[in-house]
N, C-alpha and C. Protein backbone atom coordinates (compact mmCIF):
# COMPACT_ATOMS: atom_id res chain seq x y z
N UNK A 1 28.81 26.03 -41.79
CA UNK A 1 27.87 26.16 -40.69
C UNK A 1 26.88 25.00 -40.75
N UNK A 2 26.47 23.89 -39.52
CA UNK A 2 25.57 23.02 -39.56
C UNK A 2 24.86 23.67 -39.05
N UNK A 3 23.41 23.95 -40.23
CA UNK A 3 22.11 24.50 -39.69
C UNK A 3 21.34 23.50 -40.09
N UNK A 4 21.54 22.30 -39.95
CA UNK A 4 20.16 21.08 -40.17
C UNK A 4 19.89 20.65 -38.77
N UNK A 5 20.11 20.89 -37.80
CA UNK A 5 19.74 20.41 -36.72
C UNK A 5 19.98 19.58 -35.91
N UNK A 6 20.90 18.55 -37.02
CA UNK A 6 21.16 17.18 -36.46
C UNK A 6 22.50 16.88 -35.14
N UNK A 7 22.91 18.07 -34.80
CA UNK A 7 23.54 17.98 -33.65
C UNK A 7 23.05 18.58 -32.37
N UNK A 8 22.21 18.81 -32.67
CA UNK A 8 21.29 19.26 -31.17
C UNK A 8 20.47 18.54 -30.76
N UNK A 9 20.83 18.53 -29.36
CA UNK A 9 19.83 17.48 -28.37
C UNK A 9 18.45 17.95 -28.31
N UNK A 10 17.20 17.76 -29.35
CA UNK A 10 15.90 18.29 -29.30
C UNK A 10 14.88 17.29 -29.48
N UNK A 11 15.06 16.25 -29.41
CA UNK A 11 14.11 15.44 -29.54
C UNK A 11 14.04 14.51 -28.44
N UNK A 12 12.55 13.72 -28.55
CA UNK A 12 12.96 13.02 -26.91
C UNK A 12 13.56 11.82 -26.76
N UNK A 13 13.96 11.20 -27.65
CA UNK A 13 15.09 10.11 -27.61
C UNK A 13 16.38 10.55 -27.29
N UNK A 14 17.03 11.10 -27.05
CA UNK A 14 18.18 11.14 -27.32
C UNK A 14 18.51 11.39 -25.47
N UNK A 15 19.64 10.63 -24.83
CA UNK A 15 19.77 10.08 -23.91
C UNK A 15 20.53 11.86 -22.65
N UNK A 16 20.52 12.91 -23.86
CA UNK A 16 20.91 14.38 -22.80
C UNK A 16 19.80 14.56 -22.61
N UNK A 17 18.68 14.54 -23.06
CA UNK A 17 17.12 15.36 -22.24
C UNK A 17 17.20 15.27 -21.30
N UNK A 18 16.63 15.82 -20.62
CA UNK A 18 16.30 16.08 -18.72
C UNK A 18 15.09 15.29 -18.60
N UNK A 19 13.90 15.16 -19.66
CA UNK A 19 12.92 15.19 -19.42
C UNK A 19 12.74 13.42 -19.11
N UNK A 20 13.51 12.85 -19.76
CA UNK A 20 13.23 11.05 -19.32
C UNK A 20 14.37 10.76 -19.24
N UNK A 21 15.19 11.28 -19.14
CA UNK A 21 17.01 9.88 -18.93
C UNK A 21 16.71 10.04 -17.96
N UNK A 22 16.29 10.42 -16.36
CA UNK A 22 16.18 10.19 -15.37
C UNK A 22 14.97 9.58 -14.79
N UNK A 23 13.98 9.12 -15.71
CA UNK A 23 12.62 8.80 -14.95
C UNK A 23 12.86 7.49 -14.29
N UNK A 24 12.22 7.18 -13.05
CA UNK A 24 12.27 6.01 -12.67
C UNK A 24 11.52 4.96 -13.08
N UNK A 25 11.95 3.36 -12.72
CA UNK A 25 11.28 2.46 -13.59
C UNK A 25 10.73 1.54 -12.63
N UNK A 26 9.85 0.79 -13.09
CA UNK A 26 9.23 0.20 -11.49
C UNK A 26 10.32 -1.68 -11.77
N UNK A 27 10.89 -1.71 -10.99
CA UNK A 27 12.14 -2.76 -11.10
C UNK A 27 10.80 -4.16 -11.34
N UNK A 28 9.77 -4.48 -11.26
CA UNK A 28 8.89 -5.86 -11.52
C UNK A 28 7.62 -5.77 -10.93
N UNK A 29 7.24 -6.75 -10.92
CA UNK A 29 5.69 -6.70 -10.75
C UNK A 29 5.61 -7.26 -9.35
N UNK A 30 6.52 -8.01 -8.58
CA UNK A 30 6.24 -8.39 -7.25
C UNK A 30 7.34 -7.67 -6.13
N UNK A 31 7.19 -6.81 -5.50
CA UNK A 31 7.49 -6.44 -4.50
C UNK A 31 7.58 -6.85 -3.48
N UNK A 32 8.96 -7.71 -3.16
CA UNK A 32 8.94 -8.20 -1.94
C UNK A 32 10.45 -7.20 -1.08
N UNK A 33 9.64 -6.99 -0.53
CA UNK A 33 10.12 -5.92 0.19
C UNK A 33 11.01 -6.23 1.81
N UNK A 34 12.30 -5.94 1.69
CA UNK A 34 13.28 -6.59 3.15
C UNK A 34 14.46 -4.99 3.70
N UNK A 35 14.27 -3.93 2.92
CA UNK A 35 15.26 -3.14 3.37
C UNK A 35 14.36 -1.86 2.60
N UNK A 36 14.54 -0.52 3.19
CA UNK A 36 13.85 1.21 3.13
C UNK A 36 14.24 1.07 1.54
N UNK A 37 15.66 0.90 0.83
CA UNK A 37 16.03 1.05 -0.32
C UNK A 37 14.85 0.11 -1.26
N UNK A 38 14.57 -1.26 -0.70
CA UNK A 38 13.26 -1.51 -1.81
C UNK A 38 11.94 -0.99 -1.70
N UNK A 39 12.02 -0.45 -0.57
CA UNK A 39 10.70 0.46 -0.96
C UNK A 39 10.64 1.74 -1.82
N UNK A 40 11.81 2.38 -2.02
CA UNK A 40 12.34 3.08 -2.58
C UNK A 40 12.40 3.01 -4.00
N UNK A 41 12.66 1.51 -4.55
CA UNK A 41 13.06 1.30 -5.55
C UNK A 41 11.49 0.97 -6.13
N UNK A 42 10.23 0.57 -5.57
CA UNK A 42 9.07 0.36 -5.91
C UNK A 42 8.09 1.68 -5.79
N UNK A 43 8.76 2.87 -5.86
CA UNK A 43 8.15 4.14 -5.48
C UNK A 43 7.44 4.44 -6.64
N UNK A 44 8.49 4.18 -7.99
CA UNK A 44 7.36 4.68 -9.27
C UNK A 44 5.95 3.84 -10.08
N UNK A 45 6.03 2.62 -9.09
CA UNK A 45 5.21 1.59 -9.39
C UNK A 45 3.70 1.92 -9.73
N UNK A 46 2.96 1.65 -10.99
CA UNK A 46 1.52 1.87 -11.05
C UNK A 46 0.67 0.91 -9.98
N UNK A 47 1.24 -0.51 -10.70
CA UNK A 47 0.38 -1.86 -10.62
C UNK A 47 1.81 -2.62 -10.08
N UNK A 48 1.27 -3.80 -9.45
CA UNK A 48 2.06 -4.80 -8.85
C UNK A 48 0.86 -5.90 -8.65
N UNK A 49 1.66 -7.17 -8.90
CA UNK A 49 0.88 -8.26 -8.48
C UNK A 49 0.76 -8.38 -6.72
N UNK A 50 2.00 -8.22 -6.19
CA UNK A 50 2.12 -8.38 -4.52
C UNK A 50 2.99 -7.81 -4.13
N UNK A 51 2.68 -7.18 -2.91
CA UNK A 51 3.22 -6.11 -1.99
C UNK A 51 3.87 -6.58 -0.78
N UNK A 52 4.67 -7.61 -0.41
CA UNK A 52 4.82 -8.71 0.44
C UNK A 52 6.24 -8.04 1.77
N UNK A 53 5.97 -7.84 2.86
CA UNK A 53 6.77 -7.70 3.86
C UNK A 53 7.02 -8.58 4.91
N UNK A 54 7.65 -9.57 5.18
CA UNK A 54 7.70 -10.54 6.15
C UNK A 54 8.66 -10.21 7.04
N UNK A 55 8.44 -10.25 8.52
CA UNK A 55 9.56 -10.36 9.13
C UNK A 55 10.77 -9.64 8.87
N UNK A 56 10.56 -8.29 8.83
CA UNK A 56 11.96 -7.42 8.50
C UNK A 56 12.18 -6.49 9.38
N UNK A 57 13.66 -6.15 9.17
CA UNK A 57 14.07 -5.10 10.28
C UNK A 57 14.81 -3.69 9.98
N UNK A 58 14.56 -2.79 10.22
CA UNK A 58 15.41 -1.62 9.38
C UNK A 58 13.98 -1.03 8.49
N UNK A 59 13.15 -1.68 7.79
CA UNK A 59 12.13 -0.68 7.41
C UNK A 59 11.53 -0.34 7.81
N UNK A 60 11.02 1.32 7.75
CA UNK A 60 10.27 2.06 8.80
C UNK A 60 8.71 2.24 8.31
N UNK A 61 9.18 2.69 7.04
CA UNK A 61 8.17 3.78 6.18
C UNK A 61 7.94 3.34 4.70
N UNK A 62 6.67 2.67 4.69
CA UNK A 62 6.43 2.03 3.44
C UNK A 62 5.56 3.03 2.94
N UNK A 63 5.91 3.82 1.84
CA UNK A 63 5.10 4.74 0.85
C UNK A 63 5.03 4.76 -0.42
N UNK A 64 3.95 3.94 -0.68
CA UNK A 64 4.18 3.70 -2.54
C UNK A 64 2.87 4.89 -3.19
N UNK A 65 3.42 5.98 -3.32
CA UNK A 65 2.53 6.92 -3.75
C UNK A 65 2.09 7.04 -4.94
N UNK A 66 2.22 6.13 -6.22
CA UNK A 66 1.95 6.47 -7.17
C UNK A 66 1.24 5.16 -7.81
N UNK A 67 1.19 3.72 -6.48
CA UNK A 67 0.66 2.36 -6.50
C UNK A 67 -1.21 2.72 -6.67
N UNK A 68 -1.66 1.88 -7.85
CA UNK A 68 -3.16 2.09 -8.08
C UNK A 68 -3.72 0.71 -8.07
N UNK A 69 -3.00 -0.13 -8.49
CA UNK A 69 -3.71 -1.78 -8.38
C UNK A 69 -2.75 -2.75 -8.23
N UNK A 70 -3.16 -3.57 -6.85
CA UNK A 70 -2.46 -4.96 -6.94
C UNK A 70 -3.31 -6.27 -7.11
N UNK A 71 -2.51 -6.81 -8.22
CA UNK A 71 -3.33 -7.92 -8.79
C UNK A 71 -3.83 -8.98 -7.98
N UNK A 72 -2.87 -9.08 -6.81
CA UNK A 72 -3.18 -10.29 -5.91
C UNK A 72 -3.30 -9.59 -4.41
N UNK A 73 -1.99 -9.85 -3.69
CA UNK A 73 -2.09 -9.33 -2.22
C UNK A 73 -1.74 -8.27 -1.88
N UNK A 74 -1.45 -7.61 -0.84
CA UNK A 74 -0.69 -6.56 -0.18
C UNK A 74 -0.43 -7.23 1.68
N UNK A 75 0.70 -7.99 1.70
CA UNK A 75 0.73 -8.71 3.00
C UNK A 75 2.32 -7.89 3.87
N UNK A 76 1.84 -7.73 5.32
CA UNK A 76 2.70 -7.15 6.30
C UNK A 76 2.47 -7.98 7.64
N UNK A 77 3.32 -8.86 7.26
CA UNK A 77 3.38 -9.63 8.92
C UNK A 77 4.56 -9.70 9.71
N UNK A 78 4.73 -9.21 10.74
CA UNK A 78 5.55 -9.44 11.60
C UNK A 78 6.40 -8.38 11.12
N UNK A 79 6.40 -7.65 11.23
CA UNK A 79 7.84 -6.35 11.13
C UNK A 79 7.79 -5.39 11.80
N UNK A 80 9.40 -5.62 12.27
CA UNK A 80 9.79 -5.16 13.57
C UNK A 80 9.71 -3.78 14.09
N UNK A 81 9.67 -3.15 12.38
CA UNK A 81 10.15 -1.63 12.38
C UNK A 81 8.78 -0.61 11.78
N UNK A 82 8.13 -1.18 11.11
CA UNK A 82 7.23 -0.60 10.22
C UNK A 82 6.51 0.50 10.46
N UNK A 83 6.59 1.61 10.61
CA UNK A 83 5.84 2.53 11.66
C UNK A 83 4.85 3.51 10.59
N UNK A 84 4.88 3.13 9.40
CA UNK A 84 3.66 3.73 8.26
C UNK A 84 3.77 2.92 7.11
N UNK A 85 2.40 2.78 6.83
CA UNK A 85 1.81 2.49 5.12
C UNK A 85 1.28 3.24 4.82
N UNK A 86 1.77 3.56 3.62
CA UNK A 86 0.38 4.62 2.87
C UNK A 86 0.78 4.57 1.81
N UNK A 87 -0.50 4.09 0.93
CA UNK A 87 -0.18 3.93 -0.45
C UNK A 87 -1.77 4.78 -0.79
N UNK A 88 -1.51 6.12 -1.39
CA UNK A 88 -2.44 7.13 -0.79
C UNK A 88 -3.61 6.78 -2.33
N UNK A 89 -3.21 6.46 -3.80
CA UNK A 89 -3.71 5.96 -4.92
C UNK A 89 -4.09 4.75 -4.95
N UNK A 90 -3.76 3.77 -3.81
CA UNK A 90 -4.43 2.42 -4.44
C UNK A 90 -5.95 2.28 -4.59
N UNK A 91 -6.40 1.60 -5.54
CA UNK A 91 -8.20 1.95 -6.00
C UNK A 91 -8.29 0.50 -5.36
N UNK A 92 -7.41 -0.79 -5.93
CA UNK A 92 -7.73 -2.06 -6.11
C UNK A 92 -6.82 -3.47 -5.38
N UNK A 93 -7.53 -3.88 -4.44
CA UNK A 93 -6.57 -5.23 -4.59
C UNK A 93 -7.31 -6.23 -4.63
N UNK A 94 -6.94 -6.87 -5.92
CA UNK A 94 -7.90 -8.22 -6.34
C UNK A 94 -8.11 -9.80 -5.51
N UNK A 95 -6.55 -9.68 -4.43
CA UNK A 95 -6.75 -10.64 -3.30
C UNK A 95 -7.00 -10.19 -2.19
N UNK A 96 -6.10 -10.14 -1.14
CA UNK A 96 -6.16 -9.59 0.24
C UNK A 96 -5.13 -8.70 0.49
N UNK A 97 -5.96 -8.04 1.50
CA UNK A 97 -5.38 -6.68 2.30
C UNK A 97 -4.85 -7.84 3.65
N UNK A 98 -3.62 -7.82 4.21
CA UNK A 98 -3.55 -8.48 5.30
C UNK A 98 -2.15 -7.79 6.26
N UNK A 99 -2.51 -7.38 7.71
CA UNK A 99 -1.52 -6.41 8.06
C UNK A 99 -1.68 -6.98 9.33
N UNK A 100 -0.61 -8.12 9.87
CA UNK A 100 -0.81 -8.37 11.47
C UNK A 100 0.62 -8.21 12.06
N UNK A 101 0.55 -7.98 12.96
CA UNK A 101 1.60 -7.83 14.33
C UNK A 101 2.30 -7.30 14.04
N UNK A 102 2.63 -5.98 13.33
CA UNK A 102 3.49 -5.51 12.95
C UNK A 102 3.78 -4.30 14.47
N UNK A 103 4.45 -4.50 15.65
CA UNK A 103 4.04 -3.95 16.50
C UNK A 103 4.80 -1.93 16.45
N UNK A 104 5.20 -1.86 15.89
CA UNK A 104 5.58 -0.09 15.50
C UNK A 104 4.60 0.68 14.69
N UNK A 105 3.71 -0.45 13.89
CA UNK A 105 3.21 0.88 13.16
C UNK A 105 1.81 1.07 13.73
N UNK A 106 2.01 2.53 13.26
CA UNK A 106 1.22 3.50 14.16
C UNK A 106 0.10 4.13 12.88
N UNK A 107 0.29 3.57 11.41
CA UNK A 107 -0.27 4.23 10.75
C UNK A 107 -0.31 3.72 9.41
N UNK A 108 -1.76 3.39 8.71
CA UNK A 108 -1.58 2.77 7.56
C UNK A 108 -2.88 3.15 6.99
N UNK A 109 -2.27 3.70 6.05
CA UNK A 109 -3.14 4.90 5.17
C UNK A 109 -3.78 4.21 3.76
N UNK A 110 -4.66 4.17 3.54
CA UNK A 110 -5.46 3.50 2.20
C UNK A 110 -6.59 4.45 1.62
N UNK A 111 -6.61 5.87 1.43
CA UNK A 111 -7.65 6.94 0.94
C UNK A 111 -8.87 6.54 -0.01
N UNK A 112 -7.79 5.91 -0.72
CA UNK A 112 -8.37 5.43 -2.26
C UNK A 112 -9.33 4.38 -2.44
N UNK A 113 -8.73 4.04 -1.51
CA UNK A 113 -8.86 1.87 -1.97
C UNK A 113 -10.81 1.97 -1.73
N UNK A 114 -11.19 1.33 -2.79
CA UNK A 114 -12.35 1.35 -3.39
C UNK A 114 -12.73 -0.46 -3.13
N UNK A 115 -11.99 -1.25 -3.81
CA UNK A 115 -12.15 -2.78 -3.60
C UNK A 115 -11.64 -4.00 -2.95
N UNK A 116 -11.54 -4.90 -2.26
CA UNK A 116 -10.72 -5.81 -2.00
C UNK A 116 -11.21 -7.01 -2.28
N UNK A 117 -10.71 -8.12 -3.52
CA UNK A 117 -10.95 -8.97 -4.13
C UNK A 117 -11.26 -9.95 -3.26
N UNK A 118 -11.02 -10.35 -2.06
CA UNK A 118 -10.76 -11.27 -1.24
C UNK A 118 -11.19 -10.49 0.16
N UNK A 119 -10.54 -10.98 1.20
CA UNK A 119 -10.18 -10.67 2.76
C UNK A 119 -9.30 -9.33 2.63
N UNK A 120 -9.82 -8.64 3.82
CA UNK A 120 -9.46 -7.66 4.88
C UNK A 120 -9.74 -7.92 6.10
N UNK A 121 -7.68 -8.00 6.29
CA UNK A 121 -7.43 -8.65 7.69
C UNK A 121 -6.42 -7.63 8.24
N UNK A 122 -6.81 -7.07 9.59
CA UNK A 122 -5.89 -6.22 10.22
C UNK A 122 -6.09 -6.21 11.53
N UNK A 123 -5.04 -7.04 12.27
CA UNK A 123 -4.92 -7.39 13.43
C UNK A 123 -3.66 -7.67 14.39
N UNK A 124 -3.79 -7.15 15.50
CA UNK A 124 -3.16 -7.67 16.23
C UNK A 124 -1.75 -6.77 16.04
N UNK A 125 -1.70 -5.22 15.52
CA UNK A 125 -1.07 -4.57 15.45
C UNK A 125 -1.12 -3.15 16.58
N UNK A 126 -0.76 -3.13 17.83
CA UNK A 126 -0.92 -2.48 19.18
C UNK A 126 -0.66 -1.10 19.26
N UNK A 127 0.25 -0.63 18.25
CA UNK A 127 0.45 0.65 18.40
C UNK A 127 -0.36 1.61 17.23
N UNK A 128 -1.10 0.88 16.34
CA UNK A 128 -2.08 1.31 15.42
C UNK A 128 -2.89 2.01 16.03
N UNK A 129 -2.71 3.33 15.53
CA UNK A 129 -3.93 4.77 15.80
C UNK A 129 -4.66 5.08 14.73
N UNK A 130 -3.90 4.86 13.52
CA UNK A 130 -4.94 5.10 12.40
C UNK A 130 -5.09 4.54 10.81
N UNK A 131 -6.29 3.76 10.68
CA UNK A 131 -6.51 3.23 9.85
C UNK A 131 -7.24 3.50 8.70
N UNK A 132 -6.44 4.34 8.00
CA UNK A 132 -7.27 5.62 6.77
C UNK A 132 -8.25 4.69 5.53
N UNK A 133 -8.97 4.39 6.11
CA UNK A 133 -10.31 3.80 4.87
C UNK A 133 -11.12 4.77 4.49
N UNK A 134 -11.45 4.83 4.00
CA UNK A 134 -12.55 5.72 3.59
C UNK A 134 -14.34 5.19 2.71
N UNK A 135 -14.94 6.21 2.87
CA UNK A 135 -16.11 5.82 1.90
C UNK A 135 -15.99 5.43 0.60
N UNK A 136 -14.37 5.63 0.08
CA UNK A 136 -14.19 5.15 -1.25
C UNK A 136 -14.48 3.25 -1.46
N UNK A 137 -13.85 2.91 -0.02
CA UNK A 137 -14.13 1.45 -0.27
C UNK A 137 -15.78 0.97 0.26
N UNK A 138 -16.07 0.00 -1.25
CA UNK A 138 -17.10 -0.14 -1.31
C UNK A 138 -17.43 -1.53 -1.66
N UNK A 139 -16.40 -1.92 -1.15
CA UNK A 139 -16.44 -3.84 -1.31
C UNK A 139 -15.60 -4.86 -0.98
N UNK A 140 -15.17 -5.57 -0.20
CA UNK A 140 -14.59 -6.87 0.35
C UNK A 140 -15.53 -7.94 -0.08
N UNK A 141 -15.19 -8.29 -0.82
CA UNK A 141 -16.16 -9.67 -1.24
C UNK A 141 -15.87 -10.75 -0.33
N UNK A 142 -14.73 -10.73 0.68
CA UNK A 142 -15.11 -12.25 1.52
C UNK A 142 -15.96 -11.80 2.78
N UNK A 143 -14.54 -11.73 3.96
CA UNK A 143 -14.10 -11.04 5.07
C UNK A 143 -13.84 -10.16 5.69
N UNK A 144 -14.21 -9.46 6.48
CA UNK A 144 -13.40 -7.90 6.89
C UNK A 144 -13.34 -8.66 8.19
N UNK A 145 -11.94 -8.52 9.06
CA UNK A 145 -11.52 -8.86 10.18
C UNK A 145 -10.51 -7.38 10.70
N UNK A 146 -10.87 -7.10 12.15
CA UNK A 146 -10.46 -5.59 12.24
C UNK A 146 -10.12 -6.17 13.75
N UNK A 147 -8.85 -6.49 14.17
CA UNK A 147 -9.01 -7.19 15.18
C UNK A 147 -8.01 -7.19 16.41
N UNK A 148 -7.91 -6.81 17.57
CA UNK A 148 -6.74 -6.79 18.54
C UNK A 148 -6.18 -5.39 18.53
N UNK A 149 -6.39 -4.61 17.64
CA UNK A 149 -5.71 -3.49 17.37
C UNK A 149 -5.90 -2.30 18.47
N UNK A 150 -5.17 -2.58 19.39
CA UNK A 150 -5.94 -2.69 20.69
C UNK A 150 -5.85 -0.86 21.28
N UNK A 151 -4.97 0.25 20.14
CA UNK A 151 -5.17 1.65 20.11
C UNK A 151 -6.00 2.15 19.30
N UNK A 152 -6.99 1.33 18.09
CA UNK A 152 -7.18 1.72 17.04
C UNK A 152 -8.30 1.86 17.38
N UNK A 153 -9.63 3.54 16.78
CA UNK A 153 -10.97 3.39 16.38
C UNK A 153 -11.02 2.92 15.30
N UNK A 154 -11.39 1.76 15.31
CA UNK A 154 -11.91 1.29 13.39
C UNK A 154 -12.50 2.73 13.26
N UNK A 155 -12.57 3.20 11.59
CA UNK A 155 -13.39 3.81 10.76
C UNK A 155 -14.81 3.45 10.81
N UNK A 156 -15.60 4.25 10.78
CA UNK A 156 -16.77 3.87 10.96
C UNK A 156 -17.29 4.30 9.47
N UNK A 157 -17.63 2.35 8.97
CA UNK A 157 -18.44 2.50 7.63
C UNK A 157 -19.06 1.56 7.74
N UNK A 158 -19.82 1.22 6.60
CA UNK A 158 -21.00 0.10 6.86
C UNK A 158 -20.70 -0.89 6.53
N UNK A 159 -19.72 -1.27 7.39
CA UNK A 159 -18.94 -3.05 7.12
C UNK A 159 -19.97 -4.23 6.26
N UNK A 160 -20.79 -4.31 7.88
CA UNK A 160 -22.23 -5.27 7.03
C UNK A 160 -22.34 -4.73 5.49
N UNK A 161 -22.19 -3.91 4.71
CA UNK A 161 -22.78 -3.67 3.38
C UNK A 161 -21.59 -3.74 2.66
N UNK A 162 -20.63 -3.53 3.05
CA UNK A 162 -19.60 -3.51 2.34
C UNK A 162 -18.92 -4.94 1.90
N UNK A 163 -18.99 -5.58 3.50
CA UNK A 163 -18.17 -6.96 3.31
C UNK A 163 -19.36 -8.12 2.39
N UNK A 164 -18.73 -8.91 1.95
CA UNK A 164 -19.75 -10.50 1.26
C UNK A 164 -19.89 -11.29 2.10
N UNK A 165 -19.28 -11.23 3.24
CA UNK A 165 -18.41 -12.69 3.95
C UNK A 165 -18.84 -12.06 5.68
N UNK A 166 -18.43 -12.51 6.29
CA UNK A 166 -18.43 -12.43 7.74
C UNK A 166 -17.50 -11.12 8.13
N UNK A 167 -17.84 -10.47 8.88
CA UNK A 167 -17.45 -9.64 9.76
C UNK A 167 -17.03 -9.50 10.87
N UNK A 168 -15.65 -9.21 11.21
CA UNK A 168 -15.61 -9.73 13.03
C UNK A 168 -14.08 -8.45 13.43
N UNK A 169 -15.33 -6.95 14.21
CA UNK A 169 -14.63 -6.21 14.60
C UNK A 169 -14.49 -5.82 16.03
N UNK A 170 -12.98 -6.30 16.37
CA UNK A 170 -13.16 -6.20 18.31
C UNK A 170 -12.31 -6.40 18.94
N UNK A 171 -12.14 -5.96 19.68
CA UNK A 171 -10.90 -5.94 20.70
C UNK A 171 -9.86 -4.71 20.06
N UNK A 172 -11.07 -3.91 19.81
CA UNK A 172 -10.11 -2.28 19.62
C UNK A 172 -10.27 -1.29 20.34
N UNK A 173 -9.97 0.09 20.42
CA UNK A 173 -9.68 0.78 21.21
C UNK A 173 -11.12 1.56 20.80
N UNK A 174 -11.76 2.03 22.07
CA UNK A 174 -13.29 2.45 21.59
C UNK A 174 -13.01 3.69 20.99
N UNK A 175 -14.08 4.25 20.34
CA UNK A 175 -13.99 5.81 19.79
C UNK A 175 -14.80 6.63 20.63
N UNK A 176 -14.03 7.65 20.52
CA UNK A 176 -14.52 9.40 21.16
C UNK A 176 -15.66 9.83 20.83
């Protein structure tokens, strides 16, 4: 009779556990993102240096729910399909927030986001209804540009106190 133990799967190395042979891994630190499957594949991500979407077609729904800091950017220009962001944990991005013409999305969610190292730029995106900032953010050290977004009520926070840099919010859709 083997009663030493050594054939049973009980410890957490050993590749039968349930508890980690399946955890996901965040595939790198830059996320450049061209098809739903890499957003997918950047789902378990803490931190990333850049969050980069150019010109793509086929992605709808960018949701990095478990994203808390990007070292540099988070950029969405021109995509065709994009109809949500929400990265509902991000605290930090040490460069720029930058989200233009992306003409589908209707929705880009930031709860968290507390800092932006650089510029916040969001413009010129038409079917934008809602732009989830909150009182958590409490600093843009350049720029805040809120601009063209021609369905959107900006959030109402105290830009002037928040931003370092110039401010320029307009040509949006008035609020109720």
């Amino acid at each position: 009779v083997d009663d030493d133990d050594s054939t049973v799967d009980d410890d957490d190395s050993t590749v039968g556990d349930d508890d980690d042979a399946t955890a996901a891994v965040c595939p790198g630190l830059s996320a450049s993102i061209s098809t739903q499957a890499d957003v997918a594949a950047y789902e378990p991500c803490t931190a990333l240096s850049t969050v980069y979407l150019h010109e793509t077609t086929g992605v709808v729904d960018v949701t990095l729910p478990n994203l808390e800091t990007v070292s540099d950017y988070v950029y969405f220009h021109i995509n065709a399909d994009v109809a949500t962001i929400s990265m509902p944990v991000l605290r930090e991005v040490a460069g720029y927030l930058y989200i233009h013409g992306n003409a589908q999305l209707t929705s880009a969610s930031f709860p968290s986001l507390e800092t932006v190292g650089r510029y916040l730029h969001v413009y010129n995106n038409n079917s934008l209804v809602d732009l989830n900032l909150t009182t958590s953010l409490v600093a843009v050290t350049e720029d805040t540009s809120i601009v063209g977004n021609t369905a959107l009520c900006v959030p109402a926070l105290d830009w002037p106190n928040i931003t370092g840099g110039n401010v320029n919010i307009s040509g949006n859709d008035t609020c109720p």
